[in-house]
N, C-alpha and C. Protein backbone atom coordinates (compact mmCIF):
# COMPACT_ATOMS: atom_id res chain seq x y z
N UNK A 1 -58.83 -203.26 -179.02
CA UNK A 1 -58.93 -202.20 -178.12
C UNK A 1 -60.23 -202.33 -177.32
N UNK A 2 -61.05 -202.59 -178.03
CA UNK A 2 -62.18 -203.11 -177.01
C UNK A 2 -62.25 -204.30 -176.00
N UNK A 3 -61.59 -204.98 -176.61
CA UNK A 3 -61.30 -206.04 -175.30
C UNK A 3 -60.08 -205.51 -174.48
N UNK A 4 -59.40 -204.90 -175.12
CA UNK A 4 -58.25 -204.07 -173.89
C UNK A 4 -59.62 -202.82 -172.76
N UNK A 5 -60.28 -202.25 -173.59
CA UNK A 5 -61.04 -201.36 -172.76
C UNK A 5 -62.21 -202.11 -171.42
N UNK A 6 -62.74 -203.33 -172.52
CA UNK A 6 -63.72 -203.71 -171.52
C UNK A 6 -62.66 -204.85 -170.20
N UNK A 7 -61.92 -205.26 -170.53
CA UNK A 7 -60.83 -205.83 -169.48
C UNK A 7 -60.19 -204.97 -168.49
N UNK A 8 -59.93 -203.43 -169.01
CA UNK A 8 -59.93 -202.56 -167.83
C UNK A 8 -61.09 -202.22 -167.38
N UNK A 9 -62.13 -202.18 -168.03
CA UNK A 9 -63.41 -201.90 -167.44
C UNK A 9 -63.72 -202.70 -166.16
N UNK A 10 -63.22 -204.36 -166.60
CA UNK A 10 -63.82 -205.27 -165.47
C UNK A 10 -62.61 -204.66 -164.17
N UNK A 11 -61.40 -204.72 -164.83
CA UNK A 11 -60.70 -204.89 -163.89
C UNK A 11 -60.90 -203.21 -163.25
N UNK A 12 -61.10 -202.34 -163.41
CA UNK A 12 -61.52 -201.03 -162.82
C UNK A 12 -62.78 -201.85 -161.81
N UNK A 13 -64.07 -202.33 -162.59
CA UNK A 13 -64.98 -202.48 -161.86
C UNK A 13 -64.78 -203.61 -160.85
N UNK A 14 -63.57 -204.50 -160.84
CA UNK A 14 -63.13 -205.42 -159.89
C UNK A 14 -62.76 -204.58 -158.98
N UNK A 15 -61.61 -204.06 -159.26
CA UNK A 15 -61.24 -203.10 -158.04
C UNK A 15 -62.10 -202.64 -157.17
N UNK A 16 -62.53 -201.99 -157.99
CA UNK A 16 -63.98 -200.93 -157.55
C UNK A 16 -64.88 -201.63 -156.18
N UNK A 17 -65.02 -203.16 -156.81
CA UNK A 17 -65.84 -203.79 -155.98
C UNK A 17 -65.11 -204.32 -154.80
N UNK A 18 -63.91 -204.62 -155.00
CA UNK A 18 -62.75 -204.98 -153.68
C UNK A 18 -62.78 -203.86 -153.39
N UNK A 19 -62.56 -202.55 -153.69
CA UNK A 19 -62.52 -201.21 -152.81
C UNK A 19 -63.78 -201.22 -151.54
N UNK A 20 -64.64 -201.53 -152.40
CA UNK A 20 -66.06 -201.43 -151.66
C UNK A 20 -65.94 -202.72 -150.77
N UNK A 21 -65.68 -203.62 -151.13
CA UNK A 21 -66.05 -204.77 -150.19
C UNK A 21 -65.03 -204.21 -148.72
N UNK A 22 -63.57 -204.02 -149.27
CA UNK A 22 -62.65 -203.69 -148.11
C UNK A 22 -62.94 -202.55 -147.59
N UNK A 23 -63.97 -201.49 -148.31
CA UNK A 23 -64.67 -200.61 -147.44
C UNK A 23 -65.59 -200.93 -146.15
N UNK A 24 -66.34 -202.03 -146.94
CA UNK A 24 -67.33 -202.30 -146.32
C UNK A 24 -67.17 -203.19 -145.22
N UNK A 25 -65.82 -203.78 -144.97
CA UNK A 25 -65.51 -204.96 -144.13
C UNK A 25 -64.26 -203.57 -143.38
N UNK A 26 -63.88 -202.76 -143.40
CA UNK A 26 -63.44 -201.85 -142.64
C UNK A 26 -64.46 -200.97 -141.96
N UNK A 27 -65.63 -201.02 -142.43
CA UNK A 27 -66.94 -200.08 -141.88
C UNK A 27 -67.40 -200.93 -140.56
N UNK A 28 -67.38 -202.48 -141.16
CA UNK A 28 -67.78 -203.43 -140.10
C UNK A 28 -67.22 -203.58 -138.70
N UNK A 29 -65.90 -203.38 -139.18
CA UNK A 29 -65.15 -203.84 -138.13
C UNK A 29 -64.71 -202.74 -137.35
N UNK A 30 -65.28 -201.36 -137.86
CA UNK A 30 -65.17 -200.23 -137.09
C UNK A 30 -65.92 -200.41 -136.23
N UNK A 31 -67.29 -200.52 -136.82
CA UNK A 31 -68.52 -200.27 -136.07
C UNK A 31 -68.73 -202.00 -135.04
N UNK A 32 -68.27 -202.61 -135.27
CA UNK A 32 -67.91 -203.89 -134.12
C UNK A 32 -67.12 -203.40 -133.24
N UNK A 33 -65.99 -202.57 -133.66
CA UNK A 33 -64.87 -202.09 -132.38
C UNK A 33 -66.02 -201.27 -131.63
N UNK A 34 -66.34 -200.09 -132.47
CA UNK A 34 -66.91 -199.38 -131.85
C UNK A 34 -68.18 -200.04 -130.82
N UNK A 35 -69.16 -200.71 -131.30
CA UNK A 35 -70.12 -201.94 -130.53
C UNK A 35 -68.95 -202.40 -128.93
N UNK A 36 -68.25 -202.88 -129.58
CA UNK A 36 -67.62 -203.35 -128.24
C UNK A 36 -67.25 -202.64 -127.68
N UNK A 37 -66.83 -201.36 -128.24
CA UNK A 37 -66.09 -200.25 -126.99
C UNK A 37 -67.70 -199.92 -126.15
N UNK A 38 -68.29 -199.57 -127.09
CA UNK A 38 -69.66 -198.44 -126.62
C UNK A 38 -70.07 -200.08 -125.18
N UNK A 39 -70.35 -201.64 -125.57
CA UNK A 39 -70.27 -202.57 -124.56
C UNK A 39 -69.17 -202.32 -123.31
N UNK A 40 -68.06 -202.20 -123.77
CA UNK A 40 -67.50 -201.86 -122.14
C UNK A 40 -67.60 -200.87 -121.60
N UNK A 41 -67.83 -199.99 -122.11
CA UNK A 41 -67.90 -198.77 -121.45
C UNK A 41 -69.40 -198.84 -120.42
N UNK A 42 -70.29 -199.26 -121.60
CA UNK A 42 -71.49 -199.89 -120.50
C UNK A 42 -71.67 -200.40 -119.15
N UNK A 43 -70.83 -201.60 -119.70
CA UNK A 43 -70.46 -202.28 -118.20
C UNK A 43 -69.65 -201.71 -117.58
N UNK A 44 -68.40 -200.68 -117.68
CA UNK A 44 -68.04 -200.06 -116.57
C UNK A 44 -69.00 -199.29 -115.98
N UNK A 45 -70.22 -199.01 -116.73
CA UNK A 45 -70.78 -197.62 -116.26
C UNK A 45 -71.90 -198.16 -115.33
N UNK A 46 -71.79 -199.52 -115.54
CA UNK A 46 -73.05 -200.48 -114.66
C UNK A 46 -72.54 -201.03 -113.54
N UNK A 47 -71.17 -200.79 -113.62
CA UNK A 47 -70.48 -201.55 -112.55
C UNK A 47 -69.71 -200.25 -111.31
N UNK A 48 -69.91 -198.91 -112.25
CA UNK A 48 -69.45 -198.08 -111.42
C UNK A 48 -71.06 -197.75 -110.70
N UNK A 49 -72.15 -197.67 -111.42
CA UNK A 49 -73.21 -197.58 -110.59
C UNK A 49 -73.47 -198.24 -109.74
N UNK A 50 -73.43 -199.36 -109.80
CA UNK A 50 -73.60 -201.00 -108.49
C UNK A 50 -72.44 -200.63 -107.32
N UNK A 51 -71.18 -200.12 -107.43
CA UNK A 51 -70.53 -200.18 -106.68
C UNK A 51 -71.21 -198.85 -105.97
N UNK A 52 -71.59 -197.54 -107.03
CA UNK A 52 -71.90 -196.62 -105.87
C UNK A 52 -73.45 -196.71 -105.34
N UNK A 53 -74.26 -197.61 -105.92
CA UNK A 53 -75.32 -197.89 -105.16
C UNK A 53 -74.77 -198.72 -103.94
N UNK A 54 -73.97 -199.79 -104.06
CA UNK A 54 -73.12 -200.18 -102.73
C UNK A 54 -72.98 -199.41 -101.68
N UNK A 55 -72.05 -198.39 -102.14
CA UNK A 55 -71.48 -197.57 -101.18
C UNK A 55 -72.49 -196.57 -100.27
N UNK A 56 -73.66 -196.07 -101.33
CA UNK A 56 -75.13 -195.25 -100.78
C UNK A 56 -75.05 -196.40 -99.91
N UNK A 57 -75.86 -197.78 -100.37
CA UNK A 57 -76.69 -198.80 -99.53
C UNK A 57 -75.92 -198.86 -98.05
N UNK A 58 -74.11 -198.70 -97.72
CA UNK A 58 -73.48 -199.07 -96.67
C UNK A 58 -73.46 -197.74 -95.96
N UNK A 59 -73.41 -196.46 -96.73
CA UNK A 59 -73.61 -195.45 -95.86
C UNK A 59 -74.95 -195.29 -95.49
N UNK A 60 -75.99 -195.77 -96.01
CA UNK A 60 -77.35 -195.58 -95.00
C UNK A 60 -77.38 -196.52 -94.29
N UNK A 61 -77.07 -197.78 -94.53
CA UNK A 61 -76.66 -198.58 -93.16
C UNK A 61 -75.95 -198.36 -91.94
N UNK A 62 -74.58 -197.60 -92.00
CA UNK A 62 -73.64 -197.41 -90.74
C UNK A 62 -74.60 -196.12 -90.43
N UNK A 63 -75.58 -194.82 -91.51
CA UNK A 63 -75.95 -193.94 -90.95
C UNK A 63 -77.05 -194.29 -89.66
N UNK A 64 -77.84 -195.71 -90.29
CA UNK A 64 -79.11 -196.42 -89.79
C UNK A 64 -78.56 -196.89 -88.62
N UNK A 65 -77.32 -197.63 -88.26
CA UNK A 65 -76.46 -197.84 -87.11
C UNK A 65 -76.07 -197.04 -86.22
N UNK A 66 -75.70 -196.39 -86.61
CA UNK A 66 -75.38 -195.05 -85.75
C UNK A 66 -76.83 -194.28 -84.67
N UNK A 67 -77.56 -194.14 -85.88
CA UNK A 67 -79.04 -193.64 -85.24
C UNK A 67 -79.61 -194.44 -84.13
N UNK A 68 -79.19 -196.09 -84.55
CA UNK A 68 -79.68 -197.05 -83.56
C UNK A 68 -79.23 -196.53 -82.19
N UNK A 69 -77.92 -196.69 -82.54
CA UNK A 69 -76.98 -196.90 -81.21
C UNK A 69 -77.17 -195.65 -80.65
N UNK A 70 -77.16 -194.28 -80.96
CA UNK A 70 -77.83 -193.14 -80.80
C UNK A 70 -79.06 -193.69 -79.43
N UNK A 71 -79.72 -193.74 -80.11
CA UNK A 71 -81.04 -194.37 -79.72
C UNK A 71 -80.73 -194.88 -78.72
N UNK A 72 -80.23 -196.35 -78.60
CA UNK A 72 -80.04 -197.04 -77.30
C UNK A 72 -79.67 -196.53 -76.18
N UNK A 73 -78.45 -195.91 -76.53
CA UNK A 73 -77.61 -195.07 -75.26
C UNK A 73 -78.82 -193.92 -74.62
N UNK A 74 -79.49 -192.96 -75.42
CA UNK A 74 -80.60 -192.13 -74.91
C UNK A 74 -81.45 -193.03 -74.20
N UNK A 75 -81.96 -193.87 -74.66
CA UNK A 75 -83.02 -194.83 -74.03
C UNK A 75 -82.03 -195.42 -72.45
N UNK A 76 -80.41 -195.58 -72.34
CA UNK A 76 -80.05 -196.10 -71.10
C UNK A 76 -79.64 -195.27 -70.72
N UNK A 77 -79.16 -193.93 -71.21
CA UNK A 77 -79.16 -192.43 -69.95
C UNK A 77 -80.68 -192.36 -69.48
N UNK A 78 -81.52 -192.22 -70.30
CA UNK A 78 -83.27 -192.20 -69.86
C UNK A 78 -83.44 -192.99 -68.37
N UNK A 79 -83.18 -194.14 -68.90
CA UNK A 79 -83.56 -195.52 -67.81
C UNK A 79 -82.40 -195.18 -66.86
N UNK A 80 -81.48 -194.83 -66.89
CA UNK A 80 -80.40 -194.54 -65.30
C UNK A 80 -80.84 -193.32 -64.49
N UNK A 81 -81.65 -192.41 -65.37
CA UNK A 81 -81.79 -191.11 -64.65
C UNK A 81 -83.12 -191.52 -63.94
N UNK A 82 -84.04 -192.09 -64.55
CA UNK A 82 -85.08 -193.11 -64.04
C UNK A 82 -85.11 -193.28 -62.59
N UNK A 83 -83.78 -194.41 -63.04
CA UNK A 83 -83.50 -195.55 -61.78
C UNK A 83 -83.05 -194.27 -60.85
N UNK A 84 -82.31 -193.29 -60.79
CA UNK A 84 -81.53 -192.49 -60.21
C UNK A 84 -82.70 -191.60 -59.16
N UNK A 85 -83.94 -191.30 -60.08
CA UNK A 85 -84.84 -190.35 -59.33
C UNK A 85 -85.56 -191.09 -58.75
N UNK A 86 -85.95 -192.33 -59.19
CA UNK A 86 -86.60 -193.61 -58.49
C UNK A 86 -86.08 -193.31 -56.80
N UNK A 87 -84.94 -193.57 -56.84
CA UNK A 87 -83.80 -194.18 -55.63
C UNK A 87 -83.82 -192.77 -55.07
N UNK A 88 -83.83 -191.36 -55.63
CA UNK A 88 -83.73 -190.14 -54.75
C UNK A 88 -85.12 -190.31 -53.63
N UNK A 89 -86.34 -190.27 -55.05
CA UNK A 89 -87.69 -190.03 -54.77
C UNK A 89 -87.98 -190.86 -53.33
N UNK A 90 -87.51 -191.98 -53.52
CA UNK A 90 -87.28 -193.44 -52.18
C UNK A 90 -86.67 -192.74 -50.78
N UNK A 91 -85.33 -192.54 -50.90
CA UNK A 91 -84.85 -192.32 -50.19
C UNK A 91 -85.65 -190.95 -49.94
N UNK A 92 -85.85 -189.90 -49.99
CA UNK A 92 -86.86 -188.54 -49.71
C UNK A 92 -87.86 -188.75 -49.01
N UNK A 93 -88.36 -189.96 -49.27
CA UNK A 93 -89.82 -190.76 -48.96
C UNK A 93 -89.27 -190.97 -47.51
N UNK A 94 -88.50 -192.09 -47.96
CA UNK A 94 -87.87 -192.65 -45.97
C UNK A 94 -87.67 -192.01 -45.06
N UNK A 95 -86.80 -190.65 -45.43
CA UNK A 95 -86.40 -189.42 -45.13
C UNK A 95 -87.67 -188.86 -43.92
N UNK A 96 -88.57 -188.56 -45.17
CA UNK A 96 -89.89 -187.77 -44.62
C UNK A 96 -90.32 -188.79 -43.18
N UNK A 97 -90.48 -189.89 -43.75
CA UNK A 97 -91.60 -191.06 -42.97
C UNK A 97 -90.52 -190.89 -41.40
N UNK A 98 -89.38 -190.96 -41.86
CA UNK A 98 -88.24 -191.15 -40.70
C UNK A 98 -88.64 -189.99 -39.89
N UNK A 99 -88.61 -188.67 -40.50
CA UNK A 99 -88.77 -187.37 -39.55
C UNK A 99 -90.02 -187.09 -38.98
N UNK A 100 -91.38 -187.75 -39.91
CA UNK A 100 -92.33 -187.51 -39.16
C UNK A 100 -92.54 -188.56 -37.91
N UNK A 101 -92.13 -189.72 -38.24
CA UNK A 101 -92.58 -190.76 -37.38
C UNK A 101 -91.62 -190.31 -35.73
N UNK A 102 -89.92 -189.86 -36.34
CA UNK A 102 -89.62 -188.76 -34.83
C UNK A 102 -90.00 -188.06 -34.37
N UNK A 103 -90.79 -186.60 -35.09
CA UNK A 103 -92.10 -185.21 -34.68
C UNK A 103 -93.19 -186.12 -34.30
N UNK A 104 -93.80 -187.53 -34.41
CA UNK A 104 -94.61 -188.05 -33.70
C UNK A 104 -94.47 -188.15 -32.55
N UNK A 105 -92.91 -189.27 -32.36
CA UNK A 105 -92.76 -189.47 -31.70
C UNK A 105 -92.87 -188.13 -30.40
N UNK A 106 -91.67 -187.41 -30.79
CA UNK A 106 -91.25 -186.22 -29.98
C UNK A 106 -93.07 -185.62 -29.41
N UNK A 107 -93.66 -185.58 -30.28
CA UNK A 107 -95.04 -184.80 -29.91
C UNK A 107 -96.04 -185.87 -29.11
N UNK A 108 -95.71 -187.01 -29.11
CA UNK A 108 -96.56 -188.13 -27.99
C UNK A 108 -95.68 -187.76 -26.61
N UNK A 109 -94.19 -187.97 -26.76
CA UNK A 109 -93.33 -187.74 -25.37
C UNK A 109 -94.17 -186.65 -24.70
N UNK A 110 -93.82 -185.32 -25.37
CA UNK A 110 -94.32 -184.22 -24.98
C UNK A 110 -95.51 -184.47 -24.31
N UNK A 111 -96.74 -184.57 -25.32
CA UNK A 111 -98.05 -185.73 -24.37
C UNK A 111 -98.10 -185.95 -23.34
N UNK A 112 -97.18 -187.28 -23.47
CA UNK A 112 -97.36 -188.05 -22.37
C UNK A 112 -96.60 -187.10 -21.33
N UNK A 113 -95.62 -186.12 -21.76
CA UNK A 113 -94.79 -185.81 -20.66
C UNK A 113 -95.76 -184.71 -19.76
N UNK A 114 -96.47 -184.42 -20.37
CA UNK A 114 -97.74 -183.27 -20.02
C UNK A 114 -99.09 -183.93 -19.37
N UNK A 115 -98.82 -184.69 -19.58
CA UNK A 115 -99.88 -185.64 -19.09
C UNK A 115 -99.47 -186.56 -17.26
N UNK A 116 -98.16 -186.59 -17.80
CA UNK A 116 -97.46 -187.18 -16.80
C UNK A 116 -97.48 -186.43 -15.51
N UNK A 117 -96.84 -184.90 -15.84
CA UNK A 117 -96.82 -183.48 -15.25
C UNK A 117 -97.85 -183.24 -14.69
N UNK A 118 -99.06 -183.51 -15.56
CA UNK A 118 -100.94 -183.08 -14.72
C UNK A 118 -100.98 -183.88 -13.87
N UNK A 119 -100.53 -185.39 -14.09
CA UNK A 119 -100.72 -186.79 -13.08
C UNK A 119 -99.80 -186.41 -11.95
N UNK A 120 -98.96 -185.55 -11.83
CA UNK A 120 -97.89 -186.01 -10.71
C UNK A 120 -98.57 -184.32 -10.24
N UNK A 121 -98.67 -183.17 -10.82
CA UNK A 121 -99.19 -182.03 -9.98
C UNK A 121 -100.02 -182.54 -9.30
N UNK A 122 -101.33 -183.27 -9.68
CA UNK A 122 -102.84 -183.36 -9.24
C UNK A 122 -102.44 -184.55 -7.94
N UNK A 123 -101.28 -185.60 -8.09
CA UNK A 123 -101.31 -186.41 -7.02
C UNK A 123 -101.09 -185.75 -5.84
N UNK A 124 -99.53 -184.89 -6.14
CA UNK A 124 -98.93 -183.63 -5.14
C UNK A 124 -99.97 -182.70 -4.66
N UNK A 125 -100.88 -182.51 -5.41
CA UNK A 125 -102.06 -181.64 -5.05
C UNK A 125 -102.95 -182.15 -4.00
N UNK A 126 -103.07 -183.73 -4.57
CA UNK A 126 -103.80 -184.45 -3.21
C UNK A 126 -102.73 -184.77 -2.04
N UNK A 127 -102.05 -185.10 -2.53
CA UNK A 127 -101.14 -185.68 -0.88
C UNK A 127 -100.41 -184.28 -0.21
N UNK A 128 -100.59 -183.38 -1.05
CA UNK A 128 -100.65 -181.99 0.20
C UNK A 128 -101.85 -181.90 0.77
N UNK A 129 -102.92 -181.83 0.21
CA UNK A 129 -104.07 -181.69 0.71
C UNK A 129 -104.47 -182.98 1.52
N UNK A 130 -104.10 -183.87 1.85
CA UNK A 130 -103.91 -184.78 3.00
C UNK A 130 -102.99 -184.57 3.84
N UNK A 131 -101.83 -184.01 3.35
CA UNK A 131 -100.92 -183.99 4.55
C UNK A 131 -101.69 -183.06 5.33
N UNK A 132 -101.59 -181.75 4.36
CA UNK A 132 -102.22 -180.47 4.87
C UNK A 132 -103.20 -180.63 5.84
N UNK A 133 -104.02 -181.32 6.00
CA UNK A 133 -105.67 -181.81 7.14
C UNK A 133 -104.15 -182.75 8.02
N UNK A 134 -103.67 -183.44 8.27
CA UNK A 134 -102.41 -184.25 8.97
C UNK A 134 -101.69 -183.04 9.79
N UNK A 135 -101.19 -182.39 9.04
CA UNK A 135 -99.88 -182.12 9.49
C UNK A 135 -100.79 -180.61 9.90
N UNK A 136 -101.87 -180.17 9.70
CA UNK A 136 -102.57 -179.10 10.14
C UNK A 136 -101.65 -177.69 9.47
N UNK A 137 -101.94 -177.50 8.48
CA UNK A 137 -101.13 -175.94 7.98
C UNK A 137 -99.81 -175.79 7.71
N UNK A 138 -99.23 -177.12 7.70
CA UNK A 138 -98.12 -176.96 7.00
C UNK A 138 -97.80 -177.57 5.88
N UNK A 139 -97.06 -176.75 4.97
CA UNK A 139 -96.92 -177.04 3.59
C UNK A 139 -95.97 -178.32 3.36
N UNK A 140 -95.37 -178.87 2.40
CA UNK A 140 -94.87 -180.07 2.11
C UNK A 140 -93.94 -179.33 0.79
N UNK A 141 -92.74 -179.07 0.74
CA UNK A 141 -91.99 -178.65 -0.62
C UNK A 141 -91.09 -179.38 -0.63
N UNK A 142 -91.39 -180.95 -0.58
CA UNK A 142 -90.37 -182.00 -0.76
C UNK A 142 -90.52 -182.84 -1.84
N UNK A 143 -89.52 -183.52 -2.31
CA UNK A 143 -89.70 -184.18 -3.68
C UNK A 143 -90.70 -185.44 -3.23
N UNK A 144 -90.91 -186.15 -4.45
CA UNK A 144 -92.14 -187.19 -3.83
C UNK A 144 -91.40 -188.63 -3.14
N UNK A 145 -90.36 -188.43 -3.68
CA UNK A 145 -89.73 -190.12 -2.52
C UNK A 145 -89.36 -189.64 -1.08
N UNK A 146 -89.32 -187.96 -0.99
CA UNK A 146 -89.57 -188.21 0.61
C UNK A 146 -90.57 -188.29 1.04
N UNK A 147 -91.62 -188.46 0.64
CA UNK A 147 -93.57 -188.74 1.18
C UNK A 147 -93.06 -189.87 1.08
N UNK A 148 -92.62 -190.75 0.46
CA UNK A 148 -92.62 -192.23 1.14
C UNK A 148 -92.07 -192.56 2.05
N UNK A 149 -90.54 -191.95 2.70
CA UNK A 149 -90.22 -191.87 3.81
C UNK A 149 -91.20 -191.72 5.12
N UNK A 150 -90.90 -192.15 6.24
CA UNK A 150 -91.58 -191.60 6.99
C UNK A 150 -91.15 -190.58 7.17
N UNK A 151 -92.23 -189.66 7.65
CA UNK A 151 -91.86 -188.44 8.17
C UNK A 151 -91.80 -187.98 9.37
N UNK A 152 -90.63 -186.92 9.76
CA UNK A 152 -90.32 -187.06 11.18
C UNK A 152 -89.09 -186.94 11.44
């Protein structure tokens, strides 16, 4: 009976120890599944970050694009309205120079036409006052190409 007892003893404590070992190699291979799950999940979670750092990095790019092009177009409405007041300011300029250099003109005619007027009274003034001593007291109310005529 004692070798019947200590033979279940071993074989209890065999068991015992295959219980434990197949415990212990079921603990392993949990905690390996689990290792590898807790690993992919990682890398999805590294790979969902990279993609949405991607997606940030391309939306501040097309935002950075946009701003550009923003930019440019303001900078070539700028430069057309430029060119536009340039070409008014020009033409306004010509404008002016054109109208004064005509009010010059017009105001020299005048001048000269007043000048002309004193020159042709003051001649008429003398060649009456020659006729007048000539012709003795009589007046002259003829245009001036009949003084070149003879008279008579």
């Amino acid at each position: 009976m004692a070798e019947e007892q200590r033979n279940l003893l071993a074989q209890q404590a065999q068991a015992k120890a295959q219980h434990l070992r197949q415990k212990d190699e079921f603990d392993r291979k949990r905690m390996q599944t689990e290792h590898e799950t807790q690993r992919s999940q990682n890398a999805e979670f590294v790979k969902m970050q990279e993609l949405s750092s991607e997606r940030t990095e391309k939306a501040r790019r097309t935002s950075e694009e946009q701003i550009q092009a923003q930019k440019r177009h303001t900078e070539k409405v700028k430069a057309e309205i430029e060119q536009e007041t340039i070409r008014v300011n020009t033409m306004a300029e010509a404008e002016a120079r054109a109208l004064e250099k005509k009010l010059t003109e017009e105001q020299k005619m005048r001048t000269l036409e007043e000048e002309l007027k004193g020159e042709k009274d003051k001649w008429l003034a003398a060649i009456h006052t020659t006729f007048k001593h000539i012709e003795g007291e009589k007046l002259l109310f003829c245009p001036l190409f009949d003084l070149i005529l003879p008279y008579g």
